[in-house]
Protein backbone atom coordinates (compact mmCIF):
# COMPACT_ATOMS: atom_id res chain seq x y z
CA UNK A 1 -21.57 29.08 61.71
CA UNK A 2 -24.89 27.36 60.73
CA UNK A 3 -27.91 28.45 59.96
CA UNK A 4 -30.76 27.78 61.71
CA UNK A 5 -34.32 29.35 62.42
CA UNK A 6 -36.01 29.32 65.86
CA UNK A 7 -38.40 31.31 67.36
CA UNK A 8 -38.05 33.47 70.41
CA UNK A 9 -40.38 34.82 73.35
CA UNK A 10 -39.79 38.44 74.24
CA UNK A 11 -41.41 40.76 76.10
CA UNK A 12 -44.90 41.53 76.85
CA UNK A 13 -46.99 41.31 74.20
CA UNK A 14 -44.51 40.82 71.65
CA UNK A 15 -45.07 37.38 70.21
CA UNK A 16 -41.87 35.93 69.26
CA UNK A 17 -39.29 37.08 66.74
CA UNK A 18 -37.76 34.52 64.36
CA UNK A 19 -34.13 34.17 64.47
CA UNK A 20 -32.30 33.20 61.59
CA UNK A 21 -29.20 32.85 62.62
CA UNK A 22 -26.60 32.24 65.26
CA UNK A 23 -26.98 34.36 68.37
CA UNK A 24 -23.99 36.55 68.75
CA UNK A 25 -23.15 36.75 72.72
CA UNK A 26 -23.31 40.61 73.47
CA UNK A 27 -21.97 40.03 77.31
CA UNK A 28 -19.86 42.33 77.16
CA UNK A 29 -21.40 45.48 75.65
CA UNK A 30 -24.86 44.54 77.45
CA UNK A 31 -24.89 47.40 79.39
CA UNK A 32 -24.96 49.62 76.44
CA UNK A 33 -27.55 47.85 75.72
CA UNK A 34 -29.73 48.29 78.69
CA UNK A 35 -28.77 52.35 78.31
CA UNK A 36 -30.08 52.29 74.92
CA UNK A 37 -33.59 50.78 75.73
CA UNK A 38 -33.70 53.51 79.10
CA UNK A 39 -32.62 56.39 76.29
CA UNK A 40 -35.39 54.82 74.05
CA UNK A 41 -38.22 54.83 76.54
CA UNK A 42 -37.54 58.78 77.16
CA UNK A 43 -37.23 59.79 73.61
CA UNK A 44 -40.44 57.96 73.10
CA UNK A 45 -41.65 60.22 76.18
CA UNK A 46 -39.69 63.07 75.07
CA UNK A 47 -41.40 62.54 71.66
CA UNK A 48 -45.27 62.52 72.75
CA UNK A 49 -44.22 65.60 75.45
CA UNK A 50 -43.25 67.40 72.08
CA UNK A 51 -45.60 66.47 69.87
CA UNK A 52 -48.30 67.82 72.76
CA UNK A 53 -46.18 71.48 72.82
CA UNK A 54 -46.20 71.80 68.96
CA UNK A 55 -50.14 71.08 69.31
CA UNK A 56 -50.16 74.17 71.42
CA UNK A 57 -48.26 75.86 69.27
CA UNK A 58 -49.61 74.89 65.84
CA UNK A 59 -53.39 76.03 67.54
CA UNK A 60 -51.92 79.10 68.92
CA UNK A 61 -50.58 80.18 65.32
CA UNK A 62 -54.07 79.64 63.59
CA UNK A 63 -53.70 80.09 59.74
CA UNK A 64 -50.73 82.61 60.02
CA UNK A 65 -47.28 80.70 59.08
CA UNK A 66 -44.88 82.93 61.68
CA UNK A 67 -45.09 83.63 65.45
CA UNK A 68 -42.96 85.70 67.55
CA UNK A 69 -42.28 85.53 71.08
CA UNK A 70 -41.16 89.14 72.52
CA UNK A 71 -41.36 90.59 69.30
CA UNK A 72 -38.63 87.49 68.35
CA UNK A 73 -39.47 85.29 64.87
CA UNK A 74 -39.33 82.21 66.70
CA UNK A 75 -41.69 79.78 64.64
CA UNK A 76 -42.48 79.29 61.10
CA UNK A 77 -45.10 76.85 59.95
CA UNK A 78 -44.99 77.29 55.93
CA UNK A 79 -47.09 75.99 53.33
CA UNK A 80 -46.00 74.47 50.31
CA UNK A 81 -46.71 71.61 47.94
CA UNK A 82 -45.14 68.66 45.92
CA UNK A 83 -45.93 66.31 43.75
CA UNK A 84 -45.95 62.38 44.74
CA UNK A 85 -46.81 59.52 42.71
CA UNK A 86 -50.16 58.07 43.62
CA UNK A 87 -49.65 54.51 44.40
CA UNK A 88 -53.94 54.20 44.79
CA UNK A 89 -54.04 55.90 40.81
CA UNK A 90 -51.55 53.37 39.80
CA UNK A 91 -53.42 50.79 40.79
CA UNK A 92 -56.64 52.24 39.70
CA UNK A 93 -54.93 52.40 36.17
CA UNK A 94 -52.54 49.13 36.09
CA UNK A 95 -52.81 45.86 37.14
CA UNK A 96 -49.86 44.30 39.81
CA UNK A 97 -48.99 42.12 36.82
CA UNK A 98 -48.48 45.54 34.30
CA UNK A 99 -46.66 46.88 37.34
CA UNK A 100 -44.13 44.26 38.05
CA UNK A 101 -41.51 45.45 36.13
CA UNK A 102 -41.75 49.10 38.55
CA UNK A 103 -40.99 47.37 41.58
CA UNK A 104 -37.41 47.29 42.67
CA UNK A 105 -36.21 44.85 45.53
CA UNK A 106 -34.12 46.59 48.59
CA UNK A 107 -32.13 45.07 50.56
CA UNK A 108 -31.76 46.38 54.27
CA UNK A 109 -31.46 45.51 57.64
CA UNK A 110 -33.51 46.51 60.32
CA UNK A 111 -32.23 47.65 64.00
CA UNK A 112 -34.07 46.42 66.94
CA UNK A 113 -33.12 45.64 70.59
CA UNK A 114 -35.62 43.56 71.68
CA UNK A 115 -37.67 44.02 74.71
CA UNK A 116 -36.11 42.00 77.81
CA UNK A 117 -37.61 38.42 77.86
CA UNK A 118 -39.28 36.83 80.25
CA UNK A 119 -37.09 34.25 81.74
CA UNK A 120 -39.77 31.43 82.78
């Protein structure tokens, strides 16, 4: 298999996505495709649907950390801290070239299905 880059139109709004490689055919498993871009639209709904209840919730509880329902513990919203390393003080304090040496290269890869393209 070669190795090539292209560019592809997707979706709406999308741009294009370079490809930099060969295109695997997924034929056959491209209806689990199409049910994992319907269960990811509803999580995303499911998502801002629960993010709007623990809204409610969060204003309902005030400064207190527990709420009850029927006498129940049902919530807790604790405080508590951490420490974190300052990435802004770093900077403030070291120059990218002092810093260099700190950074550390990752390798991943990233999951996406892509939104359906527009077949022209």
């Amino acid at each position: 298999m070669g190795c090539s880059v292209r560019t592809v139109p997707v979706g709406d709004g999308f741009g294009a996505i370079a490809m930099t490689d060969e295109l695997v055919p997924l034929d056959a498993v491209a209806t689990y495709i199409d049910t994992y871009r319907a269960l990811d639209k509803q999580i995303r709904e499911w998502i801002i649907l629960r993010d709007k209840c623990r809204e409610q919730i969060e204003t309902a509880l005030g400064e207190s950390e527990s709420g009850a329902v029927a006498g129940i513990p049902t919530v807790r919203w604790s405080r508590y801290s951490y420490k974190k390393l300052s990435n802004e003080l770093l900077r403030k304090k070291w120059t990218e070239d002092e810093l260099a040496d700190c950074y550390a290269t990752i390798d991943a890869r990233r999951f996406t299905v892509l939104p359906i393209a527009k077949v022209a």
